[in-house]
N, C-alpha and C. Protein backbone atom coordinates (compact mmCIF):
# COMPACT_ATOMS: atom_id res chain seq x y z
N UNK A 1 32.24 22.78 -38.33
CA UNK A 1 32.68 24.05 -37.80
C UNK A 1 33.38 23.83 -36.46
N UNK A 2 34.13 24.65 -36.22
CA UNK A 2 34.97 24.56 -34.72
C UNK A 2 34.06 24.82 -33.62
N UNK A 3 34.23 23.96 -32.38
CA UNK A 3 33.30 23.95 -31.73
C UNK A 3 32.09 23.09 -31.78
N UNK A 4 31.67 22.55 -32.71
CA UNK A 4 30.48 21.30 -32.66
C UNK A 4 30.74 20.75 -32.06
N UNK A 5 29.55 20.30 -31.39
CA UNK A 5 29.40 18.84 -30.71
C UNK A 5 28.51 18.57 -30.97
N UNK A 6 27.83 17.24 -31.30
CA UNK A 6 26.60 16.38 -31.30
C UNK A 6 27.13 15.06 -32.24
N UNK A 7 26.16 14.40 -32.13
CA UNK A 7 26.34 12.99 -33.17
C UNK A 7 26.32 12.86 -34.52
N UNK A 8 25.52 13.87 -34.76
CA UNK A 8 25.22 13.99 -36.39
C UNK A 8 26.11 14.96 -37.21
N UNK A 9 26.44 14.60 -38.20
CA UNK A 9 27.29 15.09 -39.08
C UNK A 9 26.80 16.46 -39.71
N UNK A 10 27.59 17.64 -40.19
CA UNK A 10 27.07 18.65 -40.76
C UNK A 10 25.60 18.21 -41.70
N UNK A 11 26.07 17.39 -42.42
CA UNK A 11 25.44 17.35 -44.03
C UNK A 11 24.19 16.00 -43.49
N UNK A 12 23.81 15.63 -42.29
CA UNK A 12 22.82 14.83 -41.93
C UNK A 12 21.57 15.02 -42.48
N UNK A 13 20.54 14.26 -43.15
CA UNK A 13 19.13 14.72 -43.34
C UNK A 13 18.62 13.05 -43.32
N UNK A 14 16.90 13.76 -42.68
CA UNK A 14 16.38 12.84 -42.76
C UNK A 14 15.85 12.15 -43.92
N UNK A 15 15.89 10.51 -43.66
CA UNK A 15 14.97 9.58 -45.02
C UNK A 15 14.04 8.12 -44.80
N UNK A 16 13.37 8.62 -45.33
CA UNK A 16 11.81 7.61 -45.15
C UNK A 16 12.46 6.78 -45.69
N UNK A 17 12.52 5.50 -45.59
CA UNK A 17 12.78 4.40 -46.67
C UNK A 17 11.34 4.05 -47.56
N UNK A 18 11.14 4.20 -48.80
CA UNK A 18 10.10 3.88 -49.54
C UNK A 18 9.51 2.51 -49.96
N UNK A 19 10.30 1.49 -50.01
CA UNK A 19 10.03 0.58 -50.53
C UNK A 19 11.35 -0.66 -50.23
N UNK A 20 11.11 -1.64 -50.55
CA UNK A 20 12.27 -2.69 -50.22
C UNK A 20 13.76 -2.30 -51.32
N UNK A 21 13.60 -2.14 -52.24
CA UNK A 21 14.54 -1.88 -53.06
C UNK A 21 15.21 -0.11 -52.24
N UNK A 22 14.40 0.44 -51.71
CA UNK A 22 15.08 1.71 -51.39
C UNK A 22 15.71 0.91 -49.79
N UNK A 23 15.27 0.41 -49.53
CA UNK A 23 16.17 -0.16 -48.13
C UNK A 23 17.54 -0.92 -48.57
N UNK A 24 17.41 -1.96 -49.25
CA UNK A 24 18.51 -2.50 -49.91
C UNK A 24 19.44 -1.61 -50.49
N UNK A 25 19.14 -0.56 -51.37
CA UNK A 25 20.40 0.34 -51.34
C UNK A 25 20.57 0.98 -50.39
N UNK A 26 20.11 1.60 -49.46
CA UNK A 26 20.50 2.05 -48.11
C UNK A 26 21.58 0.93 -47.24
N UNK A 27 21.10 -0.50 -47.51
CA UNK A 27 21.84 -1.63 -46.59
C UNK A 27 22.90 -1.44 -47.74
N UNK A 28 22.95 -1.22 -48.54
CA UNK A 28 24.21 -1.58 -49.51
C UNK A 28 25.30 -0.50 -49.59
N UNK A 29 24.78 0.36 -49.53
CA UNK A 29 25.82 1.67 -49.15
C UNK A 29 26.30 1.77 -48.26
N UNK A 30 25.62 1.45 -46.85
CA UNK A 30 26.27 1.32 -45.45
C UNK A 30 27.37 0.15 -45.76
N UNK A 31 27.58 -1.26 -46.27
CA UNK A 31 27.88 -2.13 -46.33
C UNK A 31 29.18 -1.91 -46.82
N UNK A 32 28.87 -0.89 -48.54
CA UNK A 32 30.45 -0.82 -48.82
C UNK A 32 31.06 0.77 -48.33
N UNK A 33 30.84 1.55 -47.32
CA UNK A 33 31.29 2.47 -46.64
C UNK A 33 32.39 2.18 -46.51
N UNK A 34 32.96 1.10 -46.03
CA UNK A 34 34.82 0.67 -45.29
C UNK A 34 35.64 0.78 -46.56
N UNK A 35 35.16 -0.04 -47.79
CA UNK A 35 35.52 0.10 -48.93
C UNK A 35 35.53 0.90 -49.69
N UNK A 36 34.73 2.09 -49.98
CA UNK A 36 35.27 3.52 -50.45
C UNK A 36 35.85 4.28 -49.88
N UNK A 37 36.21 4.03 -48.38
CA UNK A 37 36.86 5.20 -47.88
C UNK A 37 38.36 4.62 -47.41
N UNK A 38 38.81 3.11 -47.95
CA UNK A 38 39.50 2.69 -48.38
C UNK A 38 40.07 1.94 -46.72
N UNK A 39 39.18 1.51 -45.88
CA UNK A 39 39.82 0.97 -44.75
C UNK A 39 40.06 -0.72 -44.98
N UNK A 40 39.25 -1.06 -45.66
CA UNK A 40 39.90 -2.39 -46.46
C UNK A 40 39.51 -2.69 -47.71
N UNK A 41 39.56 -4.02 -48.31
CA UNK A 41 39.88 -3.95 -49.66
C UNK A 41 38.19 -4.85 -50.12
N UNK A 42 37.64 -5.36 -49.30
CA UNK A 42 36.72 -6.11 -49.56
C UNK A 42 35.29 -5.96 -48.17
N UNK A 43 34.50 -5.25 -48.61
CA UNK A 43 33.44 -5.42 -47.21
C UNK A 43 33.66 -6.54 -46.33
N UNK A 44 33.49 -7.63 -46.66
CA UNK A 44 33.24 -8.50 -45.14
C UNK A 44 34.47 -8.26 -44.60
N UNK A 45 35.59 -7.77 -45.01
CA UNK A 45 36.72 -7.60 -44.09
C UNK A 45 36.61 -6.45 -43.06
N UNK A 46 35.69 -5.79 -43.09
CA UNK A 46 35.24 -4.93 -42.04
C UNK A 46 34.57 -5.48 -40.91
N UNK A 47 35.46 -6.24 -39.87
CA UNK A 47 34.81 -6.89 -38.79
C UNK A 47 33.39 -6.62 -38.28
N UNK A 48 32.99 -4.81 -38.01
CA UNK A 48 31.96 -4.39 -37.74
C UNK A 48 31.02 -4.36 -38.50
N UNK A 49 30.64 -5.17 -39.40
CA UNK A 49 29.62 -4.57 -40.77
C UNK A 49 28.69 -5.77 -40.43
N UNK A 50 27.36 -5.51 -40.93
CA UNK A 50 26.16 -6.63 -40.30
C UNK A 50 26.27 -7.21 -41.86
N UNK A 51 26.97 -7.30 -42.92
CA UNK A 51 27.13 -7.62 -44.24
C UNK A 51 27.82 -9.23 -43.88
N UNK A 52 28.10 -9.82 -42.41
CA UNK A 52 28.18 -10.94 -42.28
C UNK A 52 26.98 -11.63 -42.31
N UNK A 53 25.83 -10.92 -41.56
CA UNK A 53 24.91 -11.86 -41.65
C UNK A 53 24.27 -12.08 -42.65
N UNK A 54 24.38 -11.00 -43.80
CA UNK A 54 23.82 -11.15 -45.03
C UNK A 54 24.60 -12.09 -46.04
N UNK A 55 25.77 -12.56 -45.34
CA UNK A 55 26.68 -13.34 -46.35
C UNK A 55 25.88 -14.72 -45.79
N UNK A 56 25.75 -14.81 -44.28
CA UNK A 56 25.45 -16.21 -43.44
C UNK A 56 24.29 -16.59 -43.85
N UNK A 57 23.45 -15.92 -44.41
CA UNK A 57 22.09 -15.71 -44.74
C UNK A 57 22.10 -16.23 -46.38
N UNK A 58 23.03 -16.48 -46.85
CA UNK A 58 23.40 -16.30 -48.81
C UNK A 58 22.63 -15.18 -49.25
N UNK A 59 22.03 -13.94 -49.05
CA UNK A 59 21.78 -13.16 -49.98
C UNK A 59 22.75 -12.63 -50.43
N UNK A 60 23.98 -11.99 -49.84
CA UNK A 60 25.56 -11.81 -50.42
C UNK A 60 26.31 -13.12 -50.67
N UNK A 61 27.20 -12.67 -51.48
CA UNK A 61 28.68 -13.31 -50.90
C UNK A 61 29.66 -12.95 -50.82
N UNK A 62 30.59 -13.36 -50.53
CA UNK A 62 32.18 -13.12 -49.33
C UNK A 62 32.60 -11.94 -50.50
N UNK A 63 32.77 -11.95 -51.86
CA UNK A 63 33.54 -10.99 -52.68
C UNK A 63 32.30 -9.63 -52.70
N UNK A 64 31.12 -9.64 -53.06
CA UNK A 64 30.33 -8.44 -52.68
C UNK A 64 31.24 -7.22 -52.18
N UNK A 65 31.10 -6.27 -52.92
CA UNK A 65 31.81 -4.75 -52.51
C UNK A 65 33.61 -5.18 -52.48
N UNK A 66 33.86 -5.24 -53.63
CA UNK A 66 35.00 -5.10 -53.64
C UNK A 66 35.88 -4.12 -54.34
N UNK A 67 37.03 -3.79 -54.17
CA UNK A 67 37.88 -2.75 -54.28
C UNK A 67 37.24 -3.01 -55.71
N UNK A 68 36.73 -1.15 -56.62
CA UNK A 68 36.89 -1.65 -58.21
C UNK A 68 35.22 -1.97 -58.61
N UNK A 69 34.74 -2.45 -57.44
CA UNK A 69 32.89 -2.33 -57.99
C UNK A 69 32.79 -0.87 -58.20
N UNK A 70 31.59 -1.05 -58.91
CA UNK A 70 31.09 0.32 -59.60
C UNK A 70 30.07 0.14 -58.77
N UNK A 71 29.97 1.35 -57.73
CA UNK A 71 27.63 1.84 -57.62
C UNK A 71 28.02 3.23 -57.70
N UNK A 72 27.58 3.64 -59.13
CA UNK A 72 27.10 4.66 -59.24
C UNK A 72 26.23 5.35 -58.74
N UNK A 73 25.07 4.50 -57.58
CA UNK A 73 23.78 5.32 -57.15
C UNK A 73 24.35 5.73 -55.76
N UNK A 74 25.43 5.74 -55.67
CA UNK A 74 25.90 5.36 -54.04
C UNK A 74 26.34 7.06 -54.27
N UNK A 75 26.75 7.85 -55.47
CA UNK A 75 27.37 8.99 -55.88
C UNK A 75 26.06 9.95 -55.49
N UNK A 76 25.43 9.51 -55.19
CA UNK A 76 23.93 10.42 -54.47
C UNK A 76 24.38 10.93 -52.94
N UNK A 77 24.65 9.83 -52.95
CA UNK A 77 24.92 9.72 -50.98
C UNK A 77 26.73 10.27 -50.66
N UNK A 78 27.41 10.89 -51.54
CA UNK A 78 28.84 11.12 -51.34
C UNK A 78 28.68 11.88 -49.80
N UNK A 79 29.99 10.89 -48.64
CA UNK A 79 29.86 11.35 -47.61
C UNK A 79 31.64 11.38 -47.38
N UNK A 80 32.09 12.34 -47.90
CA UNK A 80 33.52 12.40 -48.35
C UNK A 80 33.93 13.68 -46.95
């Protein structure tokens, strides 16, 4: 609305993370954010994304979230 100010977005709500698998899709949605909203073509090309250390780490790798992956569970979280 015209006139807001604060940090948080209209559509903000809070979430418990439940379990390790509910964190991992939380890390995974943040991860390919740059890539659905089309600022580059491949996550790690998003200088700012902590999806380096998860590459440095091998639980990813370098192609992870690329233009053309499918996450359908990510269609929960549409932040369009």
């Amino acid at each position: 609305m015209k006139g807001e100010r604060g940090i948080w977005h209209r559509r903000f709500w809070e979430h418990l993370i439940r379990d390790d698998q509910d964190y991992e899709h939380h890390v995974n949605y943040i991860h390919y954010n740059p890539v659905k909203h089309g600022y580059v073509k491949l996550a790690a090309d998003w200088q700012y994304s902590s999806i380096h250390r998860y590459i440095k780490l091998g639980i990813l790798n370098e192609q992870w979230g690329c233009v053309g992956m499918n996450f359908p569970q990510f269609a929960d979280y549409d932040d369009d």
